[in-house]
C-alpha atoms as a PDB file:
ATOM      1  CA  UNK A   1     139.727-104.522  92.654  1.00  0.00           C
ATOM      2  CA  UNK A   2     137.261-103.188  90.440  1.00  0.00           C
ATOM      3  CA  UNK A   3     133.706-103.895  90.533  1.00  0.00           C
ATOM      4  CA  UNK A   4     132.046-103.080  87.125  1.00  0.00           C
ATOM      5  CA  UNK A   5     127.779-103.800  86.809  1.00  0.00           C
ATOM      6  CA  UNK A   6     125.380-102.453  84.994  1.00  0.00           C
ATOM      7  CA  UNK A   7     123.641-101.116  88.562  1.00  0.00           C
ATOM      8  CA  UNK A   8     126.404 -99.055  88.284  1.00  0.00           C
ATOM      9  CA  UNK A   9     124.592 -95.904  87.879  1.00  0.00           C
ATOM     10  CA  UNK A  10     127.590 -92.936  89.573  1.00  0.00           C
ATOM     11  CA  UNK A  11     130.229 -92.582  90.837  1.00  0.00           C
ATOM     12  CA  UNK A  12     129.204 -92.657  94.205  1.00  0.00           C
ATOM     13  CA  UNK A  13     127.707 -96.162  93.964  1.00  0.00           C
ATOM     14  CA  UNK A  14     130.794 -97.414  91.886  1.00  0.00           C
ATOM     15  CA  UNK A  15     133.154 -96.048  94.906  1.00  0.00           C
ATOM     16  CA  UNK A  16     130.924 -97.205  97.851  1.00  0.00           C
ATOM     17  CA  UNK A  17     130.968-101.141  95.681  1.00  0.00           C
ATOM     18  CA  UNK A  18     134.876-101.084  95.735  1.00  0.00           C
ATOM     19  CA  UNK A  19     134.880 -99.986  99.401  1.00  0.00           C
ATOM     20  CA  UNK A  20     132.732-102.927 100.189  1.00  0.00           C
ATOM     21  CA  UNK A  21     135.019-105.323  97.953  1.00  0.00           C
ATOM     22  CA  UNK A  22     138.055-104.082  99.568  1.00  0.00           C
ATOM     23  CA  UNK A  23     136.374-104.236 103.136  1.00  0.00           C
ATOM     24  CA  UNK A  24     136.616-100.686 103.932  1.00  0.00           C
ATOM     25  CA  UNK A  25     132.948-100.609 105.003  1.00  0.00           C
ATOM     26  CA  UNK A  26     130.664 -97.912 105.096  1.00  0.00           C
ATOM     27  CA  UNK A  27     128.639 -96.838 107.956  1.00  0.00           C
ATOM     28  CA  UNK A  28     126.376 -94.127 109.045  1.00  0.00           C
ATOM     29  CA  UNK A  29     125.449 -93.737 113.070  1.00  0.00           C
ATOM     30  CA  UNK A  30     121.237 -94.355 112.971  1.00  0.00           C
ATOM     31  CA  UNK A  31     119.373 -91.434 115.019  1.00  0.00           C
ATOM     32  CA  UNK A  32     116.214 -90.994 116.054  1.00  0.00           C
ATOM     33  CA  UNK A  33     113.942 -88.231 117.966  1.00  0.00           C
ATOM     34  CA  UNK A  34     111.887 -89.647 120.186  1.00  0.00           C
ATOM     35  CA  UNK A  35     108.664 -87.600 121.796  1.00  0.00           C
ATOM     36  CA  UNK A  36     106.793 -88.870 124.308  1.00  0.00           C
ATOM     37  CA  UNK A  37     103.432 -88.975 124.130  1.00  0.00           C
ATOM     38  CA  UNK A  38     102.595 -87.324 126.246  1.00  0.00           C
ATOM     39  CA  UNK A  39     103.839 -84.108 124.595  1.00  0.00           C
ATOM     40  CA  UNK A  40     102.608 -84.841 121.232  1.00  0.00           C
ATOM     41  CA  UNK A  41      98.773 -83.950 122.525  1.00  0.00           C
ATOM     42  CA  UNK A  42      99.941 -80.684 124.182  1.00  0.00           C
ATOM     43  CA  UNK A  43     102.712 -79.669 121.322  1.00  0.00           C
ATOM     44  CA  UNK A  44     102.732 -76.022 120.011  1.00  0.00           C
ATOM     45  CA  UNK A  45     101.981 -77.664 116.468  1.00  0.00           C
ATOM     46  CA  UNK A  46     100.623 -81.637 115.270  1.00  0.00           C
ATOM     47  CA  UNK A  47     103.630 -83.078 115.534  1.00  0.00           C
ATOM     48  CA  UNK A  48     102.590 -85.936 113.232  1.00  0.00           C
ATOM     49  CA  UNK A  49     102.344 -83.116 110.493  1.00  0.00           C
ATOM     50  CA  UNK A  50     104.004 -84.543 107.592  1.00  0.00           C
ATOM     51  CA  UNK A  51     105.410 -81.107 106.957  1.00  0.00           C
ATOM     52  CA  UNK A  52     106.443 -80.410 110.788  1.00  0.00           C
ATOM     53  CA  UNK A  53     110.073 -80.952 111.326  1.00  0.00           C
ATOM     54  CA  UNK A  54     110.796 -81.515 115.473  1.00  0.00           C
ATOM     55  CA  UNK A  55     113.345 -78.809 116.792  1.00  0.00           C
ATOM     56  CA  UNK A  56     116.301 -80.405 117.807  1.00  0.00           C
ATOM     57  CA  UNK A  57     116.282 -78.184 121.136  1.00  0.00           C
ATOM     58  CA  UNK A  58     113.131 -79.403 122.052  1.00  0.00           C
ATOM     59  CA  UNK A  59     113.707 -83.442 121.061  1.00  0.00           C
ATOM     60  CA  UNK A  60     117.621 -83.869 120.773  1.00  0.00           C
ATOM     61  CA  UNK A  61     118.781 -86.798 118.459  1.00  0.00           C
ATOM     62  CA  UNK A  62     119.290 -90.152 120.095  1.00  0.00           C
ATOM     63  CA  UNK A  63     121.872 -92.556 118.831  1.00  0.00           C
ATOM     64  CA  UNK A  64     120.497 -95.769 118.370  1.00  0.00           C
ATOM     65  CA  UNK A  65     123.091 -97.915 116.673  1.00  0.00           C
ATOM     66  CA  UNK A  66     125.107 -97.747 113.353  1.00  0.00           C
ATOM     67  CA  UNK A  67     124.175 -98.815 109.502  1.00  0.00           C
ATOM     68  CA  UNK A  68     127.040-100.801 108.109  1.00  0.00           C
ATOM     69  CA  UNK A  69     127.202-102.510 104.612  1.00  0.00           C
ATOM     70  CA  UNK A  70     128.939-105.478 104.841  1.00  0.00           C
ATOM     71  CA  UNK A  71     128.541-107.058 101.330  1.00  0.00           C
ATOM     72  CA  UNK A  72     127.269-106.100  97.830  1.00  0.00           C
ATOM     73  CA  UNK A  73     124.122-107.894  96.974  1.00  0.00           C
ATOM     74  CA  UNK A  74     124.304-110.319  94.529  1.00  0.00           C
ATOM     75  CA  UNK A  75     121.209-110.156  93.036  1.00  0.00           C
ATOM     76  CA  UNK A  76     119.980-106.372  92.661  1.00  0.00           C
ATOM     77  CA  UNK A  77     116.891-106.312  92.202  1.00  0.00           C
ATOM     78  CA  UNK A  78     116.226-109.048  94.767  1.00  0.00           C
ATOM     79  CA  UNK A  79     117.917-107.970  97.409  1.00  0.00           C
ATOM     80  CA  UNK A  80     117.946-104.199  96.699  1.00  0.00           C
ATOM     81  CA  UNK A  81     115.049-102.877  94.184  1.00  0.00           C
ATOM     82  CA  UNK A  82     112.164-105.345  94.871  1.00  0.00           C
ATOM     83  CA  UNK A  83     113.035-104.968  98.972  1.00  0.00           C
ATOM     84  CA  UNK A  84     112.505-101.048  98.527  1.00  0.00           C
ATOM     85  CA  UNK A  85     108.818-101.404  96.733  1.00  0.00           C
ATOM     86  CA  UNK A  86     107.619-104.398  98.021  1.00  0.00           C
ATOM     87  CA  UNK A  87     103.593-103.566  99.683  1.00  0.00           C
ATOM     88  CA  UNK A  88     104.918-105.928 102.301  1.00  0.00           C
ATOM     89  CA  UNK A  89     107.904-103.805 103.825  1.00  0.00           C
ATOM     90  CA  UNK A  90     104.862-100.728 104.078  1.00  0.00           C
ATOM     91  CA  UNK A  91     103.905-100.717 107.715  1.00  0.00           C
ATOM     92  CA  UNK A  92      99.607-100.542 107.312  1.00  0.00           C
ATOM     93  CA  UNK A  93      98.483 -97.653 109.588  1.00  0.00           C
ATOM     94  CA  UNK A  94      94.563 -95.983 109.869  1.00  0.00           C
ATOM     95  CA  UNK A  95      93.937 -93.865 107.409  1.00  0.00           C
ATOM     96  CA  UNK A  96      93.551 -90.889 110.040  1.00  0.00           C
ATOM     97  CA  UNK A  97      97.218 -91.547 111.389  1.00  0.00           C
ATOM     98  CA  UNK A  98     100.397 -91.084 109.212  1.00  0.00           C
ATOM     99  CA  UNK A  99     102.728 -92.588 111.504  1.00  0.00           C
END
């Protein structure tokens, strides 16, 4: 079946639409890196540096669960565009801490 919308912006979206329509579902496995904290006030570097990137020796990924889209939305900018911007899906943090 073909699924034709004017969100259709490449081919990548088009293709991952039909997949949904034909219930081939994508997924992605969610991972995380989790430092204890403990070790954040005696690591090498701040490693709440927005530029820092954790080695992966030192704080191995953690599967947490999997992504999987079920359905297309059926009103874009609901569901999709206005979700992604919304002030009220920003978690409020001090101003001194970035995450």
């Amino acid at each position: 079946m073909k699924v034709r919308s004017k969100h259709e912006e490449c081919f990548s979206s088009r293709k991952r639409l039909e997949a949904i329509v034909d219930r081939n579902y994508p997924s992605w496995t969610v991972k995380v890196q989790i430092v204890p904290l403990e070790d954040a006030a005696t690591y090498r570097f701040d490693p709440f540096g927005l530029t820092k990137v954790w080695p992966h020796k030192d704080y191995p990924m953690v599967a947490i669960g999997n992504l999987v889209l079920d359905r297309n939305p059926e009103n874009y900018f609901a569901e999709v565009e206005q979700a992604a911007f919304s002030p009220s899906n920003v978690e409020k943090f001090p101003a001194k801490r970035n995450f």
